[in-house]
N, C-alpha and C. Protein backbone atom coordinates (compact mmCIF):
# COMPACT_ATOMS: atom_id res chain seq x y z
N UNK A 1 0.84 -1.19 0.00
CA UNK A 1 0.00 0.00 0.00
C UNK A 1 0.88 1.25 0.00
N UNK A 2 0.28 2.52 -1.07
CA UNK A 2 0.83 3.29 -0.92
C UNK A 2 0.82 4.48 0.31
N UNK A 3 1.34 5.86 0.60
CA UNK A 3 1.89 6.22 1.43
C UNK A 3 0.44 7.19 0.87
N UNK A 4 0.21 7.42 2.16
CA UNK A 4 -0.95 8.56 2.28
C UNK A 4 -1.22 9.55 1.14
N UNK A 5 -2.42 10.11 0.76
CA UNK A 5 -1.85 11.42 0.30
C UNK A 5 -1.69 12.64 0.79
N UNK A 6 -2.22 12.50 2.32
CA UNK A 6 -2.35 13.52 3.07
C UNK A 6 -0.87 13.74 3.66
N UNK A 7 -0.08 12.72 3.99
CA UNK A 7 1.37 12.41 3.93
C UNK A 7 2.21 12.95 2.93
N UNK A 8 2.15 12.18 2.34
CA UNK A 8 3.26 12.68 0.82
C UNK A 8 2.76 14.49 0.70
N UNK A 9 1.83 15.32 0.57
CA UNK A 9 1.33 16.42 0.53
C UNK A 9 2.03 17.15 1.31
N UNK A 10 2.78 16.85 2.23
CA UNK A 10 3.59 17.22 3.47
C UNK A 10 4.77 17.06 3.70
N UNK A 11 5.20 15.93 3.05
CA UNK A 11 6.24 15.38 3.30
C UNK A 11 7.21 15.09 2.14
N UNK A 12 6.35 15.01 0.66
CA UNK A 12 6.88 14.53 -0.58
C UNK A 12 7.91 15.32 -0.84
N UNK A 13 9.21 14.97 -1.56
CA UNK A 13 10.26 16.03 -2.60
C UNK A 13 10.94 16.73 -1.25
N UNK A 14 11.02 16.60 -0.58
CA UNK A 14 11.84 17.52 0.25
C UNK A 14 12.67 16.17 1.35
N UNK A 15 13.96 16.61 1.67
CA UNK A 15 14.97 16.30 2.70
C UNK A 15 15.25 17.04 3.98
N UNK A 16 14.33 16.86 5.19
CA UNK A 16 15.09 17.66 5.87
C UNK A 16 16.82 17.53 6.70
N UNK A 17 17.46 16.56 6.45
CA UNK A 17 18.33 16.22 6.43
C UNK A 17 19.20 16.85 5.42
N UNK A 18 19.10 17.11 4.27
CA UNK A 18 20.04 17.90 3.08
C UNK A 18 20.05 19.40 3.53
N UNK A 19 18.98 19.67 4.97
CA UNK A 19 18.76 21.29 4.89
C UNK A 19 18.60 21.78 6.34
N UNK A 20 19.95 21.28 6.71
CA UNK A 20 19.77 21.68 8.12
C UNK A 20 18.62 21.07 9.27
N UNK A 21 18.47 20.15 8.99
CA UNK A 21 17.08 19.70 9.72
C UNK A 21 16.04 20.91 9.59
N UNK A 22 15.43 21.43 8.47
CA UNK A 22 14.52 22.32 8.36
C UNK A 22 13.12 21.93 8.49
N UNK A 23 12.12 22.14 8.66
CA UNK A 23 10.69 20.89 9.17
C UNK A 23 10.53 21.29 7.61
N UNK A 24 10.58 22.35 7.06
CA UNK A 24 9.93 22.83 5.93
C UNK A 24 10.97 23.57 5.03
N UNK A 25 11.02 23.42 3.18
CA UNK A 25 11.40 23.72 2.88
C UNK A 25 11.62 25.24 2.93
N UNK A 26 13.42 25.62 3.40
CA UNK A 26 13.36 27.02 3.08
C UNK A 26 13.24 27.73 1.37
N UNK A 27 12.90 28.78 1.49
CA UNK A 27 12.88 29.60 0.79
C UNK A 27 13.62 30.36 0.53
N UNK A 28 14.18 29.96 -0.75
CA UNK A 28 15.97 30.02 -1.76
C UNK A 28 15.57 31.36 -2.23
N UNK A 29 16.04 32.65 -2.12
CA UNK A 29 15.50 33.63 -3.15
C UNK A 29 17.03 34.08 -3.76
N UNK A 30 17.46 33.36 -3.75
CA UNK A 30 19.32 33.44 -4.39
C UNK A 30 18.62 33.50 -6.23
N UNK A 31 19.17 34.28 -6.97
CA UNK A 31 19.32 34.43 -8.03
C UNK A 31 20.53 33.51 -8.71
N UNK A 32 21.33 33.47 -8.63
CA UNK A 32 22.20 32.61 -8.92
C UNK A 32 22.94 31.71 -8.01
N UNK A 33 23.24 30.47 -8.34
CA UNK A 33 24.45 29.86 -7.25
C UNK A 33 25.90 30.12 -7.89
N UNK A 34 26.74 29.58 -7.06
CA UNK A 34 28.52 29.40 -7.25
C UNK A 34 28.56 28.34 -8.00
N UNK A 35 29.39 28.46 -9.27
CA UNK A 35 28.97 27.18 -10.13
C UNK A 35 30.74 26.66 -9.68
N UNK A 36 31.12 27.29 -9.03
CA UNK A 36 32.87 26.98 -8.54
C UNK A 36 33.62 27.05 -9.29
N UNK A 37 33.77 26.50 -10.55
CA UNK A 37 34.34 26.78 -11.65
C UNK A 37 34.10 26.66 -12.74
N UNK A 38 34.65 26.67 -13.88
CA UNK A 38 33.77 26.79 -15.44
C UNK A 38 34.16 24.71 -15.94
N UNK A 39 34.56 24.09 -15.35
CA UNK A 39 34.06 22.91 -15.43
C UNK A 39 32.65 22.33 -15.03
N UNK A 40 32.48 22.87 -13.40
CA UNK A 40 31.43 22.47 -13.07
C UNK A 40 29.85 23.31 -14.21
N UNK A 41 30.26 24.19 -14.19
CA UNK A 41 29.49 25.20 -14.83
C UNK A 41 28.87 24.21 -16.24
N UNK A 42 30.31 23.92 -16.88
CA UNK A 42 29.64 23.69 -18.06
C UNK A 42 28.84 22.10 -17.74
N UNK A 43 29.31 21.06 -16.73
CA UNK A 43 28.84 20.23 -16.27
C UNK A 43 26.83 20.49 -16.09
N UNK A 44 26.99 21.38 -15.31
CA UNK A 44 25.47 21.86 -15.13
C UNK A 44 24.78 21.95 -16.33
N UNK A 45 25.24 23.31 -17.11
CA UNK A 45 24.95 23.28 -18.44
C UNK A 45 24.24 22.68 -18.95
N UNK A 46 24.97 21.24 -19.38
CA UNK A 46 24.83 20.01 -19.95
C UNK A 46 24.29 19.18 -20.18
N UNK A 47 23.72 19.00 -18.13
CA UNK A 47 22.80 18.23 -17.68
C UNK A 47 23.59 16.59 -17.35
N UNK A 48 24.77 17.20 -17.04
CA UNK A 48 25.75 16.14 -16.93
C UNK A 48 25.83 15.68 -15.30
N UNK A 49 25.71 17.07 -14.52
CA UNK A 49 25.24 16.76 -13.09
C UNK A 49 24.22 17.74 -12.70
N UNK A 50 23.79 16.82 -11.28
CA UNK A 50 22.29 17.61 -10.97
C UNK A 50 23.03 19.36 -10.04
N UNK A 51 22.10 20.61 -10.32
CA UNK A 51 22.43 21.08 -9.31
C UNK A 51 21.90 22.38 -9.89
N UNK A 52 22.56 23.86 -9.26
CA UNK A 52 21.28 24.72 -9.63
C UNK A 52 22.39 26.15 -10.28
N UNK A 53 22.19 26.44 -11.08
CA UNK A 53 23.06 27.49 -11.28
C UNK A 53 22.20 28.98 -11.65
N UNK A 54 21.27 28.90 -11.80
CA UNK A 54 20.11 30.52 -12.07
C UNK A 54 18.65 30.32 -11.40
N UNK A 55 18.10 30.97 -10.80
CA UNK A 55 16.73 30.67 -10.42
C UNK A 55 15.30 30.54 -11.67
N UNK A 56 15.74 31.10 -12.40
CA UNK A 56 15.05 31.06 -13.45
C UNK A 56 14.64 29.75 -13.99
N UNK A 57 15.70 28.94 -13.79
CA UNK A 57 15.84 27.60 -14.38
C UNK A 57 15.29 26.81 -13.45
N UNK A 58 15.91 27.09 -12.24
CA UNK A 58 15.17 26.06 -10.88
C UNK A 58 16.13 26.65 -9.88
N UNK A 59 15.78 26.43 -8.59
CA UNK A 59 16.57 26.38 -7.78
C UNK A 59 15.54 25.22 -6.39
N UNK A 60 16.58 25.41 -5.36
CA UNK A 60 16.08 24.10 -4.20
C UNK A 60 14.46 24.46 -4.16
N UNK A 61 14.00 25.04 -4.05
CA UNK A 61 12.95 25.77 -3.32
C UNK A 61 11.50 25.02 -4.47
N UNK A 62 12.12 25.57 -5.85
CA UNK A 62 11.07 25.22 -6.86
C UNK A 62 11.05 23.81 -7.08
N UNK A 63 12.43 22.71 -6.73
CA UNK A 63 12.90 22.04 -7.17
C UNK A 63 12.12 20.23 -5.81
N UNK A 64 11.56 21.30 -4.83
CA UNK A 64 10.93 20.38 -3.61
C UNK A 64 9.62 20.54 -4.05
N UNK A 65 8.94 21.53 -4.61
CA UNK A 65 7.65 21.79 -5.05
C UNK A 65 7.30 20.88 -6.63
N UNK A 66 8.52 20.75 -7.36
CA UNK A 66 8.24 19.64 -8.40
C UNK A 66 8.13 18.52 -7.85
N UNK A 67 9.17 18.24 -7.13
CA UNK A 67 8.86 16.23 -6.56
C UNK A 67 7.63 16.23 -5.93
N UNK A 68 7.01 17.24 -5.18
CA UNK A 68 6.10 16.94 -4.45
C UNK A 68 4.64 16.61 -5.16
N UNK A 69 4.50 17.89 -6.38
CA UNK A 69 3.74 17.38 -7.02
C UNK A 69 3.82 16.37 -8.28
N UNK A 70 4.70 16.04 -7.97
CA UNK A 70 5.20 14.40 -9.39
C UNK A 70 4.50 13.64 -7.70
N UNK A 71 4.98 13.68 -7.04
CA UNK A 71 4.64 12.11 -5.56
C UNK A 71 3.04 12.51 -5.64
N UNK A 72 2.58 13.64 -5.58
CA UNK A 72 0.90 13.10 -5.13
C UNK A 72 0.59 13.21 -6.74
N UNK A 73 1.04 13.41 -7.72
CA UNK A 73 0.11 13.08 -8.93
C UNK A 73 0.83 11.60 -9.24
N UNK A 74 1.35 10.83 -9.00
CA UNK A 74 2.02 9.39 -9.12
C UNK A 74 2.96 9.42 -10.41
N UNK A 75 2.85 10.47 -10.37
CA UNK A 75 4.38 11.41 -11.94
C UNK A 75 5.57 10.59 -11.95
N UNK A 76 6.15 10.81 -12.48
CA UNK A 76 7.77 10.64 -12.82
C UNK A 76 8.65 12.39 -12.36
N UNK A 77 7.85 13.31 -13.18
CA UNK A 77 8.29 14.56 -12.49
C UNK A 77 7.26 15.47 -12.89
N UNK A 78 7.62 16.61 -12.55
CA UNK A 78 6.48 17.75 -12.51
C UNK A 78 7.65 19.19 -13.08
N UNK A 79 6.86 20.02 -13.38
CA UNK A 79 7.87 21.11 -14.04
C UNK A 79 7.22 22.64 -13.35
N UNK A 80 7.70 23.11 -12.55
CA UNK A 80 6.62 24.34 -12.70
C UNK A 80 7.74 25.97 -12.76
N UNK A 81 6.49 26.71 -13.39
CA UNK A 81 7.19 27.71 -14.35
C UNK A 81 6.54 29.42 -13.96
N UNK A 82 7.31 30.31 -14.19
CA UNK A 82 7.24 31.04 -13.41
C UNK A 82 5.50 32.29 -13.83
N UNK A 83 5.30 31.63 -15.11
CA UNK A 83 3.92 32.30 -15.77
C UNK A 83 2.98 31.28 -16.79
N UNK A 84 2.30 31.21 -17.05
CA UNK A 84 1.62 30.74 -18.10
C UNK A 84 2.23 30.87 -19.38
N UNK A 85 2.91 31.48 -19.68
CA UNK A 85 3.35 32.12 -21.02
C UNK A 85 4.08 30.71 -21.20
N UNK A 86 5.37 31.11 -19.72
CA UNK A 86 6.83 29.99 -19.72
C UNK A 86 6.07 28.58 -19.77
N UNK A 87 4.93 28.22 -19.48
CA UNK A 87 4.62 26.65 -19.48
C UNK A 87 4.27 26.21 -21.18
N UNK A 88 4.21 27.42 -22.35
CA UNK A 88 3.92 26.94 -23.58
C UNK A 88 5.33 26.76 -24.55
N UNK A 89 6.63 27.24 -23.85
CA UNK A 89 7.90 26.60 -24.11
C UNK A 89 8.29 25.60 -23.75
C-alpha cells in the first residue's frame, strides 16, 4: 500500500536532512548559485550533473515543489514555471 496522500502532501520532494534539519522547505531567493568553476558550470549546463546554477531555471525551493507534485500526482516529475506564457515553451 501506498503512502498517504495527506502524507506525501507534506512530506513529498523535500529532505530535511540535506537542509539543516529544516521541518519545511526554506525559501531560496538566491538568483544565482557558485557554479565553482567553469568545469562544473559547463557540467550543469549540460545536464551532466544535478544542481542549480540561475533561479530562473530552478533552484532548491522550486525544485521540492516539483517532486512533491510528481509524488501526489504518481508522476515521474512535474515542471513548474514562473507564468503561463513559460509553461507553452
Amino acid at each position: 500500500m501506498g503512502v498517504d496522500f495527506r502524507t506525501q502532501a507534506i512530506h513529498a520532494g523535500y529532505e530535511p536532512l540535506d537542509n539543516g534539519r529544516a521541518a519545511v522547505p526554506p525559501i531560496y531567493a538566491s538568483a544565482a548559485f557558485d557554479l565553482g568553476d567553469a568545469a562544473r558550470g559547463d557540467a550543469l549546463a549540460g545536464g551532466d550533473i544535478d544542481g542549480f546554477e540561475y533561479s530562473r531555471v530552478a533552484n532548491p525551493t522550486v525544485d521540492a515543489l516539483e517532486k512533491r507534485l510528481a509524488a501526489l500526482g504518481d508522476g515521474i516529475g512535474a515542471v513548474a514555471v514562473g507564468s503561463g506564457m513559460a509553461a507553452a515553451y
